[in-house]
C-alpha atoms as a PDB file:
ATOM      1  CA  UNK A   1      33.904 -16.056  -9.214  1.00  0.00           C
ATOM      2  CA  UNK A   2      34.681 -16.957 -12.606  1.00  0.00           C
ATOM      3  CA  UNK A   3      33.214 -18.086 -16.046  1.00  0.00           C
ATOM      4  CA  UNK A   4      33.819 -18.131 -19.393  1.00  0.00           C
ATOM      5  CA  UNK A   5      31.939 -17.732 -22.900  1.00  0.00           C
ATOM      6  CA  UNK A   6      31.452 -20.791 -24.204  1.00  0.00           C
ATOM      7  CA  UNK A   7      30.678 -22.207 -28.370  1.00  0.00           C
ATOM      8  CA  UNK A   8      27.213 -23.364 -28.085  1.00  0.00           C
ATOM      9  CA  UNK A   9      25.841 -24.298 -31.571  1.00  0.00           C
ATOM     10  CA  UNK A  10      26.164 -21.158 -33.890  1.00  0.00           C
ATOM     11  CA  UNK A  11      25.877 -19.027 -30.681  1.00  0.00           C
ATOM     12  CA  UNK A  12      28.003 -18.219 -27.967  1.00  0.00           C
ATOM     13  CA  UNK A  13      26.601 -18.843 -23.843  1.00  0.00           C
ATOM     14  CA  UNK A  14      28.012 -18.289 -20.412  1.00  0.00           C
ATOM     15  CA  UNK A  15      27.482 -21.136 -17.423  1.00  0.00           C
ATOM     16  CA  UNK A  16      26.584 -19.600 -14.474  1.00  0.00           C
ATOM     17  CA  UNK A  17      28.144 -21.308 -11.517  1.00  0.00           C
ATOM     18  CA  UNK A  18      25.916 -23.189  -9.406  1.00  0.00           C
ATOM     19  CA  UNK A  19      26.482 -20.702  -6.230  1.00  0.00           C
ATOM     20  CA  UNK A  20      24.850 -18.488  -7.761  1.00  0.00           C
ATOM     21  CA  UNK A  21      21.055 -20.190  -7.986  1.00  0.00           C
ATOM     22  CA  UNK A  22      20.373 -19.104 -11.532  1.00  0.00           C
ATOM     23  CA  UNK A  23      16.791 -19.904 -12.712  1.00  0.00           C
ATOM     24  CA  UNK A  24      16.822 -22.381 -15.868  1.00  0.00           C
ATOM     25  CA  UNK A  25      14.253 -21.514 -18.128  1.00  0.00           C
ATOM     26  CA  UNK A  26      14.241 -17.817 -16.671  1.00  0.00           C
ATOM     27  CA  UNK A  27      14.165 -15.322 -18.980  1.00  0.00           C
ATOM     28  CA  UNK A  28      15.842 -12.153 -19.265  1.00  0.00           C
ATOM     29  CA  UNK A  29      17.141  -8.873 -21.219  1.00  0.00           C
ATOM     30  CA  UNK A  30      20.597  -8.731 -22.310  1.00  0.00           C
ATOM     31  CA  UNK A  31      22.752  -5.033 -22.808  1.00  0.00           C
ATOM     32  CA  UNK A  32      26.192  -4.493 -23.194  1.00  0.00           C
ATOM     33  CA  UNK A  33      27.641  -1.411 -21.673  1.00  0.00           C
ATOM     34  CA  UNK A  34      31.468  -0.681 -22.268  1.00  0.00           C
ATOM     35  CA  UNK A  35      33.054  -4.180 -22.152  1.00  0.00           C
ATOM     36  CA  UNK A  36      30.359  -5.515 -19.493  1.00  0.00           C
ATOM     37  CA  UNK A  37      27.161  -7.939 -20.097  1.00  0.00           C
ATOM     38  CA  UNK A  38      24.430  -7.176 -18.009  1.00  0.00           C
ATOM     39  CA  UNK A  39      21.397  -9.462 -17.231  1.00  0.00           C
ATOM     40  CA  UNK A  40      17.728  -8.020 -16.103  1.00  0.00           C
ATOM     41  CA  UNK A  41      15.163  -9.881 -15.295  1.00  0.00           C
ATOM     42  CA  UNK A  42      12.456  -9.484 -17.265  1.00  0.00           C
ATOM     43  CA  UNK A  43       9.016  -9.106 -15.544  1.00  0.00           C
ATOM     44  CA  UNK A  44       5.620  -9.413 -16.940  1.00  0.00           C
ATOM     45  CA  UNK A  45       3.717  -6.560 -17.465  1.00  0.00           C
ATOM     46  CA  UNK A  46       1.888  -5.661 -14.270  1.00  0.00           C
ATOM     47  CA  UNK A  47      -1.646  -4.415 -16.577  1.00  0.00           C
ATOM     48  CA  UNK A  48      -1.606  -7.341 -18.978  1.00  0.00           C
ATOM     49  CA  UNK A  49      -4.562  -8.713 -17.347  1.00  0.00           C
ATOM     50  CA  UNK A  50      -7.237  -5.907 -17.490  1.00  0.00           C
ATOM     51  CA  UNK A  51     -10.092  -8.595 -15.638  1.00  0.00           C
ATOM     52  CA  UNK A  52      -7.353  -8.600 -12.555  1.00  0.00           C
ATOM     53  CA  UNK A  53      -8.232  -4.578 -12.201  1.00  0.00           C
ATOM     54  CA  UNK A  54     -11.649  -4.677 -12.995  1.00  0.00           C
ATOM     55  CA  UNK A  55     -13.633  -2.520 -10.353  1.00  0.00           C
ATOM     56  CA  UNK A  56     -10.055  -1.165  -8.687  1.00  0.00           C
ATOM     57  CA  UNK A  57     -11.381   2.708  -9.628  1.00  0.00           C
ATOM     58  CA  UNK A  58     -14.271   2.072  -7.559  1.00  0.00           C
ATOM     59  CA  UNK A  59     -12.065   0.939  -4.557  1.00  0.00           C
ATOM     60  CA  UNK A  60     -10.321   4.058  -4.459  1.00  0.00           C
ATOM     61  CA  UNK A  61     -10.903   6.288  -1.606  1.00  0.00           C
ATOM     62  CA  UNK A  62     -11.101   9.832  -0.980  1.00  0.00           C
ATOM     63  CA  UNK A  63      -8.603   9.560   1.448  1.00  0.00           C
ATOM     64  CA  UNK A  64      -6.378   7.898  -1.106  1.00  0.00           C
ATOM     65  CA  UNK A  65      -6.961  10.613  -3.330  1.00  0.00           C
ATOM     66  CA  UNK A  66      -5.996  12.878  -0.896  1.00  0.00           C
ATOM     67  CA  UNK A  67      -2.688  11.257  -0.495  1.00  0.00           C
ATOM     68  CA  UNK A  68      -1.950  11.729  -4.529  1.00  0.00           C
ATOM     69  CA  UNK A  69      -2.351  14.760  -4.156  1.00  0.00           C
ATOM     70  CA  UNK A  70       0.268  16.083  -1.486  1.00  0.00           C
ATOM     71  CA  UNK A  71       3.141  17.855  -2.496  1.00  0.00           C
ATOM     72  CA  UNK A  72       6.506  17.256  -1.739  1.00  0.00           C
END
């Protein structure tokens, strides 16, 4: 498959062909290694909301505890 960089405004973007189900609106982090773009999603951060954890110490078992702390 095949694309090219295209003059958008003051900018430069890249169409993404329709095959492969890119998200608009979708947001994501841009690097350049070498000669090659590369797109990451980015993901929201998983302790943002501290209400959505409130009480999760309490919930953890001995048993899970016990699991942390095998070794490999």
């Amino acid at each position: 498959m095949e694309t090219r960089i295209c003059k958008i405004g003051d900018s430069v973007g890249v169409i993404f062909p329709r095959a492969l189900q890119a998200e608009v609106g979708k947001k994501y982090k841009i690097s350049k290694v070498k000669d090659t773009f590369v797109l990451t999603p980015l993901r929201s951060d998983l302790f943002a909301a501290a209400a959505d954890w409130q009480g999760f110490r309490d919930a953890v078992t001995d048993e899970d505890r016990a699991w942390d702390e095998i070794e490999e």
